[in-house]
C-alpha atoms as a PDB file:
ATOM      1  CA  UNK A   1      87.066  12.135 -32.884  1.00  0.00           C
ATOM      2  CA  UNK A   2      89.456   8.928 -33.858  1.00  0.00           C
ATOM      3  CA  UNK A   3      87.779   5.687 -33.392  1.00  0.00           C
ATOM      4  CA  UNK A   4      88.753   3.345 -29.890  1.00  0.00           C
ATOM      5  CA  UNK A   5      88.427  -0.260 -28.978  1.00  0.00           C
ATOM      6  CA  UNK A   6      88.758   0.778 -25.111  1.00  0.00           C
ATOM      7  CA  UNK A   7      85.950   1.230 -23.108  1.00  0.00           C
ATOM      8  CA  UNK A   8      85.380   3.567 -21.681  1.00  0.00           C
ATOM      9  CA  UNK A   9      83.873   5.344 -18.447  1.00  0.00           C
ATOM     10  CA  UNK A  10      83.021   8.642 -18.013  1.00  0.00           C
ATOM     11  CA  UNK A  11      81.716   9.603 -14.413  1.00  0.00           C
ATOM     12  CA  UNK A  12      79.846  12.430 -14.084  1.00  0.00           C
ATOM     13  CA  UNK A  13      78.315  13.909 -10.670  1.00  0.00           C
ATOM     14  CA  UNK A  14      75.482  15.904 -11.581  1.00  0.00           C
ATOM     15  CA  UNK A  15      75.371  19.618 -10.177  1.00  0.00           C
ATOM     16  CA  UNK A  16      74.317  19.876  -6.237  1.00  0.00           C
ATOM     17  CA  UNK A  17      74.555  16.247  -5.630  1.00  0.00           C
ATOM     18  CA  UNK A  18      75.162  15.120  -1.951  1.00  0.00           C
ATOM     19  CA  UNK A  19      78.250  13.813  -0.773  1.00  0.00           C
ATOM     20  CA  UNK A  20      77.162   9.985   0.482  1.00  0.00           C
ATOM     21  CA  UNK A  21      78.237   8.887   4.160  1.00  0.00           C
ATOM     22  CA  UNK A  22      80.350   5.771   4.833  1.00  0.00           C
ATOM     23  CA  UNK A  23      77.198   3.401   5.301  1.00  0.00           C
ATOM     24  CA  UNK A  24      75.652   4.516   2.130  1.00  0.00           C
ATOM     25  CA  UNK A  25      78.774   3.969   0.124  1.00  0.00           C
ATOM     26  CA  UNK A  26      78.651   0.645   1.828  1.00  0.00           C
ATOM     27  CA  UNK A  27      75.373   0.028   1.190  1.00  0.00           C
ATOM     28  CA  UNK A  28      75.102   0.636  -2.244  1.00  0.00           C
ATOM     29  CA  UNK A  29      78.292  -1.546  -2.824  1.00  0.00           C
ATOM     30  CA  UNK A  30      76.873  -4.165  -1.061  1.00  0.00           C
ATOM     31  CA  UNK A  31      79.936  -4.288   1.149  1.00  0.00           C
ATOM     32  CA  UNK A  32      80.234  -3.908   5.248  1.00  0.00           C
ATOM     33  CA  UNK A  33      81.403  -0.316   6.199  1.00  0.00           C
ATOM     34  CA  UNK A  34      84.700  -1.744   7.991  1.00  0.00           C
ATOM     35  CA  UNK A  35      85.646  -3.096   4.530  1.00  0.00           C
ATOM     36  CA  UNK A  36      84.921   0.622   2.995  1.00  0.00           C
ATOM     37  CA  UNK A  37      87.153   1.988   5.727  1.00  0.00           C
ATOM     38  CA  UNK A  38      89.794  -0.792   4.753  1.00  0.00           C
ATOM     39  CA  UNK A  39      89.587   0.626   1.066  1.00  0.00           C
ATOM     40  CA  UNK A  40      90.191   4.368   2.209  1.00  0.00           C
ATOM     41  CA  UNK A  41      93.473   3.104   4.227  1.00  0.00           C
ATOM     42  CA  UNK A  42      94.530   1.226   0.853  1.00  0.00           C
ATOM     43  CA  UNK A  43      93.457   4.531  -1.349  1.00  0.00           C
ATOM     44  CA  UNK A  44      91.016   2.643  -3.358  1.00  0.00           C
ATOM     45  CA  UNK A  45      88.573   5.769  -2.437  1.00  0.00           C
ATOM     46  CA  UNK A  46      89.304   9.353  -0.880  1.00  0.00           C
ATOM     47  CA  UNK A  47      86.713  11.316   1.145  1.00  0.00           C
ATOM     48  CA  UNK A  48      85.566  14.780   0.092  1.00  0.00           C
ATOM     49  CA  UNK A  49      88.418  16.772   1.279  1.00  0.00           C
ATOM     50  CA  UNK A  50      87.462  18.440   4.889  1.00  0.00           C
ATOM     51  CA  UNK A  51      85.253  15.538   5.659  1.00  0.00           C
ATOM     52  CA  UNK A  52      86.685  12.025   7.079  1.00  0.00           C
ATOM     53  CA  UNK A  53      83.117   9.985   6.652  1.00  0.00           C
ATOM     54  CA  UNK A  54      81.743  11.846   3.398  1.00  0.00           C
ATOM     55  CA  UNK A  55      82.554  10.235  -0.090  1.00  0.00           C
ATOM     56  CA  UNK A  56      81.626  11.810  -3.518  1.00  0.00           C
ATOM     57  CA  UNK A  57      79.131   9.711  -5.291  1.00  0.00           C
ATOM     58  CA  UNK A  58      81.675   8.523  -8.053  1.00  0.00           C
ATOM     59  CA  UNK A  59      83.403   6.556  -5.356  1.00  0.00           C
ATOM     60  CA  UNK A  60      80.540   4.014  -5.793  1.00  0.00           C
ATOM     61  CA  UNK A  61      81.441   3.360  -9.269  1.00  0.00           C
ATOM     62  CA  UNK A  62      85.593   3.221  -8.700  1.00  0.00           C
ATOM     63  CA  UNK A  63      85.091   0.420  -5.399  1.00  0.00           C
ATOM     64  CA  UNK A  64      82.888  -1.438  -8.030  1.00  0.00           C
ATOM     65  CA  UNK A  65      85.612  -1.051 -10.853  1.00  0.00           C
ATOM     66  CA  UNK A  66      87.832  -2.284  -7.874  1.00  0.00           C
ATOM     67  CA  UNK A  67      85.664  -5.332  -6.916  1.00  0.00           C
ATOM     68  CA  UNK A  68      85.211  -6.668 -10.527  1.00  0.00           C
ATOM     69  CA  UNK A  69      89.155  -6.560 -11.401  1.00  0.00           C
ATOM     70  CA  UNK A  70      89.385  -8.414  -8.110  1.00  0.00           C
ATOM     71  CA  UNK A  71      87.195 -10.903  -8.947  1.00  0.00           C
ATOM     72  CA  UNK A  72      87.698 -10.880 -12.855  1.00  0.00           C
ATOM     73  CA  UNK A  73      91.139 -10.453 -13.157  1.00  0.00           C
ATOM     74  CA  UNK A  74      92.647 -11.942  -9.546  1.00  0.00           C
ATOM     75  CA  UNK A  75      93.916  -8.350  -8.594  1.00  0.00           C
ATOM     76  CA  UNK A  76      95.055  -7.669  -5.351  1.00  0.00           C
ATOM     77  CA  UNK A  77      93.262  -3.986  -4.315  1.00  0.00           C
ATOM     78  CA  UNK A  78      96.270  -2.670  -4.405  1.00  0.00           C
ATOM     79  CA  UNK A  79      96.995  -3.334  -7.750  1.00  0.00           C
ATOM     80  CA  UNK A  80      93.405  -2.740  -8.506  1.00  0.00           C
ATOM     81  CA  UNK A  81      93.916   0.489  -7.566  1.00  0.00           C
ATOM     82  CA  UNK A  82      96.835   1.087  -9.331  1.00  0.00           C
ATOM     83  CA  UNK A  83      94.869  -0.165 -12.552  1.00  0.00           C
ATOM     84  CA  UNK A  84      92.114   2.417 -11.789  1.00  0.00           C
ATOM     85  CA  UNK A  85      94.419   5.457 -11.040  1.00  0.00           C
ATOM     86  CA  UNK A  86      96.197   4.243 -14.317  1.00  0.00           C
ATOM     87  CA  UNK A  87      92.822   4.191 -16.328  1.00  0.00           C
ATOM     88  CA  UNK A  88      91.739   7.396 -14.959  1.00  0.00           C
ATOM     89  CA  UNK A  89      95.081   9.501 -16.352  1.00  0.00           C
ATOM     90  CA  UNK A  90      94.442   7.801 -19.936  1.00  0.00           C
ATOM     91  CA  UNK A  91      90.890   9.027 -19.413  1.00  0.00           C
ATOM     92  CA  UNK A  92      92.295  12.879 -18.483  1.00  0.00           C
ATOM     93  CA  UNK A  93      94.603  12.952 -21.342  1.00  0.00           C
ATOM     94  CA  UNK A  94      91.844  11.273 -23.891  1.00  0.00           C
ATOM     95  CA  UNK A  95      90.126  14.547 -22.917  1.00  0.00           C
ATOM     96  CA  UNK A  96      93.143  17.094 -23.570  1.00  0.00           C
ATOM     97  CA  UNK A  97      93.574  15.266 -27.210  1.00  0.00           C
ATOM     98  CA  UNK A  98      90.241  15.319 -27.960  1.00  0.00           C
ATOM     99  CA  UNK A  99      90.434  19.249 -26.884  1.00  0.00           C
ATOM    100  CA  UNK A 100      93.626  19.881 -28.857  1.00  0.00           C
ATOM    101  CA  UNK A 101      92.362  17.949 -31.954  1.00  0.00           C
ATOM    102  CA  UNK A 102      89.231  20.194 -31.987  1.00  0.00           C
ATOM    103  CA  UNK A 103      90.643  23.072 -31.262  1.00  0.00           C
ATOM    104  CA  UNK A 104      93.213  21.802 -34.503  1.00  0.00           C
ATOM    105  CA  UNK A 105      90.266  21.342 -36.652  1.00  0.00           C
ATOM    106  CA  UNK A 106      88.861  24.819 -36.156  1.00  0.00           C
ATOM    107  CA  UNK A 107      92.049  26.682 -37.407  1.00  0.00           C
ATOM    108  CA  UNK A 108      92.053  24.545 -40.684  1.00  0.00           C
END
């Protein structure tokens, strides 16, 4: 594994965990549900696909990322999401090298 100065954030959902309604999302944000709905228009968030009020538990964690580069970094939440999209392609093709390098390191 090579050495990194970037954090960062691996979200998990464990097996046979419950998609979270609109309210709960809210609620565990700390935010009012009309601004949750806001974010979905924007595509800070996507529902689980078939359902228009469910959200995957990791959504929690990306409106949070979202709130904090807002407030941190003076972000718009467009270009907060644009930031998080942009972080979470790094993080998919982190995986693939790590994946390639150990796959490498078994033929040698």
């Amino acid at each position: 594994m090579r050495p990194s100065t970037v954090q960062r954030f691996m979200i998990r959902r464990p097996l046979g965990q419950r998609p979270l309604s609109l309210e709960e999302v809210a609620a565990r944000c700390g935010l009012h549900p009309l601004l949750v709905e806001r974010f979905v228009a924007l595509g800070l968030i996507d529902p689980v696909e078939g359902e228009s009020k469910q959200f995957p538990p990791e959504a929690t964690l990306r409106l949070q990322r979202a709130i904090r580069l807002r407030r941190d970094l003076g972000l718009s939440y467009n270009g907060a999401a644009l930031v998080l999209d942009l972080l979470d392609r790094i993080e998919a093709l982190e995986r693939r090298l790590d994946q390639y390098e150990r796959k490498a390191a078994f033929y040698r």
